[in-house]
C-alpha atoms as a PDB file:
ATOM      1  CA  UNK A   1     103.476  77.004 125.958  1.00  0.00           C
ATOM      2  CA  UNK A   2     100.014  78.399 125.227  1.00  0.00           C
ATOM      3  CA  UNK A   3      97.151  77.127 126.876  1.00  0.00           C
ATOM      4  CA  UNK A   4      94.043  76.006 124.731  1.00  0.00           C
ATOM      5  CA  UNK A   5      91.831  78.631 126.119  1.00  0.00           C
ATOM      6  CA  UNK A   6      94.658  81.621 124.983  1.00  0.00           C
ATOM      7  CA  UNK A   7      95.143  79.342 121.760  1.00  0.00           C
ATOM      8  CA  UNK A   8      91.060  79.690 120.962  1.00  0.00           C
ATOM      9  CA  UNK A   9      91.061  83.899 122.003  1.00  0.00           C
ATOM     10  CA  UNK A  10      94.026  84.200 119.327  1.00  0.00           C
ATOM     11  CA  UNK A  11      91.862  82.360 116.832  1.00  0.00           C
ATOM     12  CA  UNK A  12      89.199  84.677 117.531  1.00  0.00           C
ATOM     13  CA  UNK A  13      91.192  87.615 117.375  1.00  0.00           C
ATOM     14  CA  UNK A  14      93.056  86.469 113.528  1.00  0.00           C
ATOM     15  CA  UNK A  15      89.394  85.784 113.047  1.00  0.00           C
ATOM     16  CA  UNK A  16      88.804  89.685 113.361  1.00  0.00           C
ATOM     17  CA  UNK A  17      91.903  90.388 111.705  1.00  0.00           C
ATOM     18  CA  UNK A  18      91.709  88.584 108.379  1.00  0.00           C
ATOM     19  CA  UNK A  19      87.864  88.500 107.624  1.00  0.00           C
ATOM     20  CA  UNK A  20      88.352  90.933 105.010  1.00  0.00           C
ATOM     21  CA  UNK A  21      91.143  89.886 103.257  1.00  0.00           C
ATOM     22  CA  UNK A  22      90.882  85.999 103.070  1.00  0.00           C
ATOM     23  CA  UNK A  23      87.939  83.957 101.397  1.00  0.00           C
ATOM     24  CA  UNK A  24      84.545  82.614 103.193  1.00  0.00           C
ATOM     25  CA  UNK A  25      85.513  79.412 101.530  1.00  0.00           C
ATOM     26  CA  UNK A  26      82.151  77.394 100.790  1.00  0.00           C
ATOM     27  CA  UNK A  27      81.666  73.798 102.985  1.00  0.00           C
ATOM     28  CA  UNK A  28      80.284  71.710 100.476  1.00  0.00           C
ATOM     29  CA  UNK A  29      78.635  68.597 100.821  1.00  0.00           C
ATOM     30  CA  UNK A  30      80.196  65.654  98.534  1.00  0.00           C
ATOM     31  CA  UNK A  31      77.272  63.011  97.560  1.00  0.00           C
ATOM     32  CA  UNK A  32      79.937  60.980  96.139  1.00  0.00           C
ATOM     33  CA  UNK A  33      82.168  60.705  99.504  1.00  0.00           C
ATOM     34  CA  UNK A  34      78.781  60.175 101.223  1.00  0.00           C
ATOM     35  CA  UNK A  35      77.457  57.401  99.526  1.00  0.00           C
ATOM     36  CA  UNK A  36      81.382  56.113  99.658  1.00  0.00           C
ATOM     37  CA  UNK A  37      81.439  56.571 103.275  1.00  0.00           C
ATOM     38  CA  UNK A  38      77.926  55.906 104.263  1.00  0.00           C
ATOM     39  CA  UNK A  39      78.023  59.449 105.969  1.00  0.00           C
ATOM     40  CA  UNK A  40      77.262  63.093 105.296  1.00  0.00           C
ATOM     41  CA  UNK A  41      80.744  63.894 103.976  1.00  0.00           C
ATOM     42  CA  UNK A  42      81.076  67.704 103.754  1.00  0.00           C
ATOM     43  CA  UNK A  43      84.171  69.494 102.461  1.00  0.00           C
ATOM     44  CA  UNK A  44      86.149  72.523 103.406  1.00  0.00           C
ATOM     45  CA  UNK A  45      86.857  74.002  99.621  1.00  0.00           C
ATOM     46  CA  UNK A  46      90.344  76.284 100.906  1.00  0.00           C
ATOM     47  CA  UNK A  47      91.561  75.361  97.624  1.00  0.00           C
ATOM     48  CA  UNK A  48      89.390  78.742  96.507  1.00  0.00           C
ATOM     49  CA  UNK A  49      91.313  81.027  98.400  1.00  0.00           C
ATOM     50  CA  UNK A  50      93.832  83.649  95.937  1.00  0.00           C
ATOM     51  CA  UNK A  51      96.267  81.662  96.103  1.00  0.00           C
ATOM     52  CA  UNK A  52      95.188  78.151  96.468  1.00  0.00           C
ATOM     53  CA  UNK A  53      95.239  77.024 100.131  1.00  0.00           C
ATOM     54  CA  UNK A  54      94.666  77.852 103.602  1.00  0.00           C
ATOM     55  CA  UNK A  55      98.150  79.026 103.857  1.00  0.00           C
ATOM     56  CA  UNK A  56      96.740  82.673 103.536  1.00  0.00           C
ATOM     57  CA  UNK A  57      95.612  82.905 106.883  1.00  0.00           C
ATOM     58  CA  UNK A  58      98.026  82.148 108.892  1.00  0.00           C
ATOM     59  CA  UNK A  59     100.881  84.036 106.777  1.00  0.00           C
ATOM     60  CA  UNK A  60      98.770  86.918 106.686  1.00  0.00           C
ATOM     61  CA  UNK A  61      97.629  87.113 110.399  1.00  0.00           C
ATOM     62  CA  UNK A  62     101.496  86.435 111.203  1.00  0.00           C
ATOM     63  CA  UNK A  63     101.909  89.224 108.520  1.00  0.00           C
ATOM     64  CA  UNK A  64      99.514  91.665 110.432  1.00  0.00           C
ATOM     65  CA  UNK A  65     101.023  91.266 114.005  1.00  0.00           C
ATOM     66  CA  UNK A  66     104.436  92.337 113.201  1.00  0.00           C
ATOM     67  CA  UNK A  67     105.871  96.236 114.121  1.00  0.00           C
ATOM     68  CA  UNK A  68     105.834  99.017 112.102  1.00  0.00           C
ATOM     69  CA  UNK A  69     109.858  98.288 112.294  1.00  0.00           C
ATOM     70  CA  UNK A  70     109.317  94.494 111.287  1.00  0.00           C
ATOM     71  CA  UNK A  71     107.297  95.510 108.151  1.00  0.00           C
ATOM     72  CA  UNK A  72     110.147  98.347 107.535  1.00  0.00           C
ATOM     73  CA  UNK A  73     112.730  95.447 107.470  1.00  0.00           C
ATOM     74  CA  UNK A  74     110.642  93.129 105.420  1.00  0.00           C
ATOM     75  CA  UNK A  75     109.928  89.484 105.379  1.00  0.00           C
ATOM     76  CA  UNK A  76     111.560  86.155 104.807  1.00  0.00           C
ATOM     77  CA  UNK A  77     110.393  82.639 105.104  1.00  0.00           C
ATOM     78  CA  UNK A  78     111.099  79.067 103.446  1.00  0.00           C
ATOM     79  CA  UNK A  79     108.558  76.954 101.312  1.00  0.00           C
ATOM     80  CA  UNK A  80     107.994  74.056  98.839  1.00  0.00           C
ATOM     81  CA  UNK A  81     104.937  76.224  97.671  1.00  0.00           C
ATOM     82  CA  UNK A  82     101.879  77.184  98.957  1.00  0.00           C
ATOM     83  CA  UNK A  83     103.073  79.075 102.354  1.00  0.00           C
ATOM     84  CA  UNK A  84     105.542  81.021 100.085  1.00  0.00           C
ATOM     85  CA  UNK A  85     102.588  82.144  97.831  1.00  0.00           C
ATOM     86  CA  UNK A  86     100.744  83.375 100.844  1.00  0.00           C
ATOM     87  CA  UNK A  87     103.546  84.976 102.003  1.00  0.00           C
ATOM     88  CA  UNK A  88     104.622  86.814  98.836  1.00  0.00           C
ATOM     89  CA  UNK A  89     100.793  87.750  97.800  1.00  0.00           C
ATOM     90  CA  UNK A  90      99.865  89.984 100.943  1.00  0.00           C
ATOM     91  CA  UNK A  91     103.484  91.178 101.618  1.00  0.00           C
ATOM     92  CA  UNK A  92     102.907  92.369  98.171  1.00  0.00           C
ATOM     93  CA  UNK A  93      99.101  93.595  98.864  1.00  0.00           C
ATOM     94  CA  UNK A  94     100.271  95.408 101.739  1.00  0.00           C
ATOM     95  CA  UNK A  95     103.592  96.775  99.798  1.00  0.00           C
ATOM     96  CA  UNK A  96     105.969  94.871 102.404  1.00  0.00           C
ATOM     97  CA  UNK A  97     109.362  93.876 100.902  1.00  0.00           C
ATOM     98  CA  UNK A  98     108.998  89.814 100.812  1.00  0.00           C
ATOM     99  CA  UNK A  99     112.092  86.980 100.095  1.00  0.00           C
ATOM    100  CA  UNK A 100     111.101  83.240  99.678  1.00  0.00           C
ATOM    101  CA  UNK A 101     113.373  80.932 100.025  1.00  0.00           C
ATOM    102  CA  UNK A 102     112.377  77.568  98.055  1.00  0.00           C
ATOM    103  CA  UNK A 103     114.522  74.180  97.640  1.00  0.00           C
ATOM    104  CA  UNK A 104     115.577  73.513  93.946  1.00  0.00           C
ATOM    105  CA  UNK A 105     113.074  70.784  92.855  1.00  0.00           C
ATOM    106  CA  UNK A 106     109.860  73.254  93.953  1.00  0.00           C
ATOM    107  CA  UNK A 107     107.812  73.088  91.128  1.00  0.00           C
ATOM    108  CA  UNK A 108     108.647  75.785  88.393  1.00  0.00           C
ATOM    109  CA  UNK A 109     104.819  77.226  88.487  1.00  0.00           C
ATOM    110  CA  UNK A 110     104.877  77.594  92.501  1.00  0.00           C
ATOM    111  CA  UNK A 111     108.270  79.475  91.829  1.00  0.00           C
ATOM    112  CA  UNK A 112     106.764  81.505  88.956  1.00  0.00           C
ATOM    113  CA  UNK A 113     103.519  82.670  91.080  1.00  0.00           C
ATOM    114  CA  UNK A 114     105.829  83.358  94.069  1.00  0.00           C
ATOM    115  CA  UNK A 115     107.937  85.644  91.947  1.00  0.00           C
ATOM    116  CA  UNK A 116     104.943  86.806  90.180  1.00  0.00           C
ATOM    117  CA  UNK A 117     103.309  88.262  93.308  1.00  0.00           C
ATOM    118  CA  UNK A 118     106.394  90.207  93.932  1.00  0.00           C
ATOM    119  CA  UNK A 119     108.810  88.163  96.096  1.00  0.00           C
ATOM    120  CA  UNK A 120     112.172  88.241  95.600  1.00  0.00           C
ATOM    121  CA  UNK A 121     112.832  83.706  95.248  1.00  0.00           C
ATOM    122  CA  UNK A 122     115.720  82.744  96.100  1.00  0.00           C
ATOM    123  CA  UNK A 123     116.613  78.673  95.374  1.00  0.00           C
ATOM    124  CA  UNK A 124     118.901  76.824  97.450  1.00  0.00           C
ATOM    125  CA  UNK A 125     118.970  73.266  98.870  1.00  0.00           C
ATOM    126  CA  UNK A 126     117.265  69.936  97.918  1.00  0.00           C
ATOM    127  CA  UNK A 127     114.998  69.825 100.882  1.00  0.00           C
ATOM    128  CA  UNK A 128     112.377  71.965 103.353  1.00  0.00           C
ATOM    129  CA  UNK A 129     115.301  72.134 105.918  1.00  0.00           C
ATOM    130  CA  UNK A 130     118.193  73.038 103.117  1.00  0.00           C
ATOM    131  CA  UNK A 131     115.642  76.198 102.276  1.00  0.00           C
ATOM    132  CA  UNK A 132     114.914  76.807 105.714  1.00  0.00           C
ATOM    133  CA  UNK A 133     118.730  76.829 106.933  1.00  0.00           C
ATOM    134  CA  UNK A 134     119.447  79.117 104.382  1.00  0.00           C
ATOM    135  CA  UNK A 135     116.829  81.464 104.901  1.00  0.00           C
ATOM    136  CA  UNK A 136     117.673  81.621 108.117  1.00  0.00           C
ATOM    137  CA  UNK A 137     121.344  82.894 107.229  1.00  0.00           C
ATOM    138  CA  UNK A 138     119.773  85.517 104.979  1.00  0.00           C
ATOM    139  CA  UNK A 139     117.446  86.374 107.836  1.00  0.00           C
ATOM    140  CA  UNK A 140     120.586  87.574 110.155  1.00  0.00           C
ATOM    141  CA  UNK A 141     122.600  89.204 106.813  1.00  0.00           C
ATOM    142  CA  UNK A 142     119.248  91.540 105.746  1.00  0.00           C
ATOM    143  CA  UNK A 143     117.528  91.932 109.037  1.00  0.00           C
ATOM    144  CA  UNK A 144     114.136  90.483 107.569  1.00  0.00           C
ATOM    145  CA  UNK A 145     111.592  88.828 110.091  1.00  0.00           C
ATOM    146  CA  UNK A 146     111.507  85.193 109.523  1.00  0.00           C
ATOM    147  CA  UNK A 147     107.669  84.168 108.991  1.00  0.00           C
ATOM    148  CA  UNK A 148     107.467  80.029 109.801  1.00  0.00           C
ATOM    149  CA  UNK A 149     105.240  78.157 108.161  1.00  0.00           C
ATOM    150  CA  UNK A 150     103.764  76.165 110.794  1.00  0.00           C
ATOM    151  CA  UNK A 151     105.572  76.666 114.051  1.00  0.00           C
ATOM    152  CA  UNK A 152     104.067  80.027 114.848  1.00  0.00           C
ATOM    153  CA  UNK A 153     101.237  80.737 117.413  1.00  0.00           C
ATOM    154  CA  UNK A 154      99.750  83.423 115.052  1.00  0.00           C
ATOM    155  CA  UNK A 155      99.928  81.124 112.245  1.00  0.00           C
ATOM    156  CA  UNK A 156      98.703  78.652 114.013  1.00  0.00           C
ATOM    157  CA  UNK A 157      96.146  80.741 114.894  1.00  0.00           C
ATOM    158  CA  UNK A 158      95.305  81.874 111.390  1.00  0.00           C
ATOM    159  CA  UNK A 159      94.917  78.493 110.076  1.00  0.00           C
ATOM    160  CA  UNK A 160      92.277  77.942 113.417  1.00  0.00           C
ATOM    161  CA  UNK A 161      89.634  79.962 111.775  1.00  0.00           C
ATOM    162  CA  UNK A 162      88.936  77.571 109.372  1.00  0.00           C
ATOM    163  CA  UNK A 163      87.693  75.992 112.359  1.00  0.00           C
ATOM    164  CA  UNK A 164      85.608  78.735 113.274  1.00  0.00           C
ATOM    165  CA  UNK A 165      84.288  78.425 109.799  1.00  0.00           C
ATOM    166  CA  UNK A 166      83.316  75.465 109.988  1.00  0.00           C
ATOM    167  CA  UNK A 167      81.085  75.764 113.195  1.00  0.00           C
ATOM    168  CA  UNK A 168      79.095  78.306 111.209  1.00  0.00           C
ATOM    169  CA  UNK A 169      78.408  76.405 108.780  1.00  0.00           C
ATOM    170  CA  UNK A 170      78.217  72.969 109.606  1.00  0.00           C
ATOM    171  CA  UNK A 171      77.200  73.406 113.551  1.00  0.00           C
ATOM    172  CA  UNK A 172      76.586  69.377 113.955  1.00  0.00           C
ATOM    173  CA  UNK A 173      80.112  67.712 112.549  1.00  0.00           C
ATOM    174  CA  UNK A 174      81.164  65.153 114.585  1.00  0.00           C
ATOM    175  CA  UNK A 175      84.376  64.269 112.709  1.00  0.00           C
ATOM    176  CA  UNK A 176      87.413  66.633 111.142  1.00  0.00           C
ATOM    177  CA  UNK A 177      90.205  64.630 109.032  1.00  0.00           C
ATOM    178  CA  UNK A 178      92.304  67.235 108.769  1.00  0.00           C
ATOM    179  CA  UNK A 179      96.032  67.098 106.156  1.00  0.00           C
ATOM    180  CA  UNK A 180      98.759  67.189 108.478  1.00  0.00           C
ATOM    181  CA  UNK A 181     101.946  68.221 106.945  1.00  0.00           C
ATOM    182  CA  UNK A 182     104.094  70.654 109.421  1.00  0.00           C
ATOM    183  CA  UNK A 183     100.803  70.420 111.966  1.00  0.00           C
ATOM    184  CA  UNK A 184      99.913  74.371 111.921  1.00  0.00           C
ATOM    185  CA  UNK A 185      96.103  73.603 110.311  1.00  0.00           C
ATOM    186  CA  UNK A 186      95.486  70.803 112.629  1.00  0.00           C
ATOM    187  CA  UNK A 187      96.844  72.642 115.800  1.00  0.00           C
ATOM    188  CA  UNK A 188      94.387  75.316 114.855  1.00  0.00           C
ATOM    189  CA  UNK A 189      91.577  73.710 114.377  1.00  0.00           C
ATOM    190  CA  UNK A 190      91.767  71.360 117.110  1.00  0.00           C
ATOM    191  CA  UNK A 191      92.480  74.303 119.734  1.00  0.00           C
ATOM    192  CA  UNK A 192      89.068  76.357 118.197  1.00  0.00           C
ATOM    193  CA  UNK A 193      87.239  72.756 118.685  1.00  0.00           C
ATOM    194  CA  UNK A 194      88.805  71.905 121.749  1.00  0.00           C
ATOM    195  CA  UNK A 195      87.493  75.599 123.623  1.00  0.00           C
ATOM    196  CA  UNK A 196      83.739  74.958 122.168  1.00  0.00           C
ATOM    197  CA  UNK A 197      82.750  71.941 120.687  1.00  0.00           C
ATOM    198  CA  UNK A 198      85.415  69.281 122.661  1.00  0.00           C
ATOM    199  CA  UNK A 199      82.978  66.186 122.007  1.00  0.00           C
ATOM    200  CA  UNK A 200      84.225  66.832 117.649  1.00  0.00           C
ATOM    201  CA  UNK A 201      87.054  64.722 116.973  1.00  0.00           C
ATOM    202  CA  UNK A 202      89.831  65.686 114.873  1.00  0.00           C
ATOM    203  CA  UNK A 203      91.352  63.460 112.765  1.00  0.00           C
ATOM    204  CA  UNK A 204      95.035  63.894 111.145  1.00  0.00           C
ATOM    205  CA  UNK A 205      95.891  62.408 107.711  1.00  0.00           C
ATOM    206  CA  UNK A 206      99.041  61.936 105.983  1.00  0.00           C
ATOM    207  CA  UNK A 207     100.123  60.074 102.641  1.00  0.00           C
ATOM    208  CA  UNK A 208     101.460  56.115 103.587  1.00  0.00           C
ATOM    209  CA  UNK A 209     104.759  57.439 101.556  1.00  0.00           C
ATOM    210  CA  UNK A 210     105.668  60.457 103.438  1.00  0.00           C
ATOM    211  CA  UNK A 211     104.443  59.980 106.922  1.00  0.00           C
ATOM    212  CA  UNK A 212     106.501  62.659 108.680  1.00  0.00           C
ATOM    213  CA  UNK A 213     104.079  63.749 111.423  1.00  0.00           C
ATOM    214  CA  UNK A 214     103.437  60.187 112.298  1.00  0.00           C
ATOM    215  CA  UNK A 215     106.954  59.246 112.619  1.00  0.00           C
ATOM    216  CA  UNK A 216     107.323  62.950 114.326  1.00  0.00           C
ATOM    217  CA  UNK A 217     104.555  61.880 117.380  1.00  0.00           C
ATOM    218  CA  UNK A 218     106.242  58.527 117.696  1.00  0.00           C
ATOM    219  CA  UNK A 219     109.660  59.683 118.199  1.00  0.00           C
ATOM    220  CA  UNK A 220     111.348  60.868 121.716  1.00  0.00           C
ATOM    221  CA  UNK A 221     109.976  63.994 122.878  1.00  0.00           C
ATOM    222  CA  UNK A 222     111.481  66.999 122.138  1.00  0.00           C
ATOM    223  CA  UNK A 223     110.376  70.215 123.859  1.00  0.00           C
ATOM    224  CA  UNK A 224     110.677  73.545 122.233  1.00  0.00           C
ATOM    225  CA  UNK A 225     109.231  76.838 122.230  1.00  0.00           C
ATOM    226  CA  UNK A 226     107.044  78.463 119.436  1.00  0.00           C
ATOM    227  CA  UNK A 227     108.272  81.775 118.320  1.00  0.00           C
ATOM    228  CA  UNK A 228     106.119  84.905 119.456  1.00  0.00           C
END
């Protein structure tokens, strides 16, 4: 496991890494949300980044850690979208050979920006894990690095320096709500607040419909390693 002290000196390092390839997204403040909420409601706009979402920063940090071998070999990963994108956008910036692997009901204009950033998309399976499984068996067949989308310590890391961002530019926050899907964004931001402003909470949010990471905390504990 890594300690939340390591966890904040990777952050710091993908930090270094990444500043001059990813996008100083803007923290804007919302005066709707704050009358709404009766607060200072501030925004982190990662929906500006190339191609749409945070997702950039971890895939690429991941991207930028692996051997001159690994990059020979290529890439693989699964996604319903946006970590494909990432994935397939600097593989392609960096002229790395990139496969995604996306389930069959992805939406047709993730799968056409995937494609169009010079991935090689592969469909199979209804679900995440269908994609996943099978990218996994392509993974051992071509001898491509598998890049996760969340459970990854540089990916994690990545996605922390939105938290680092943050610190800059809003120094006094005293509340994150963060989207929790797979956990990789919360994970990093909560380790960057955790090693220098611990009194912030973080807040995760999910949709009432698809509460996966909720139902994932309340279930029996299950210990595994992260990869690299």
């Amino acid at each position: 496991m890594t300690s939340g002290l390591h966890m904040a000196e990777l952050i710091e390092e993908a930090r270094r890494r990444i500043v001059d390839h990813v996008y100083l997204s803007p923290c804007a403040r919302s005066e709707y949300f704050s009358r709404l909420c009766g607060l200072e409601a501030y925004f982190k706009l990662e929906n500006l980044q190339m191609t749409g979402s945070f997702k950039e920063r971890g895939a690429l940090n991941r991207i930028l850690t692996l051997s001159e071998d690994e990059r020979r070999q290529g890439l693989i990963t699964a996604s319903a979208g946006n970590h494909g994108q990432a994935v397939a956008y600097h593989a392609g910036r960096l002229g790395l050979k990139a496969t995604v692997v996306m389930p069959l009901p992805t939406p047709l204009i993730k799968v056409a920006n995937t494609r169009s950033f010079g991935a090689d998309v592969r469909l199979a399976g209804e679900t995440f894990d269908d994609a996943q499984a099978h990218a996994h068996e392509l993974e051992a067949e071509i001898g491509a690095t598998y890049v996760h989308p969340f459970a990854d310590v540089q990916v994690i890391a990545g996605q922390g320096t939105v938290g680092f961002e943050l610190m800059a530019q809003e120094p006094d926050l005293e509340v994150i709500v963060v989207p929790a899907g797979g956990g990789g964004l919360i994970s990093g931001i909560a380790a960057a607040y955790k090693a220098h402003r611990p009194q912030t909470r973080i807040v995760g949010v999910q949709t009432e419909a698809v509460p996966s990471m909720r139902e994932s905390l309340a279930a029996p504990l299950r210990t595994e390693s992260l990869t690299k």
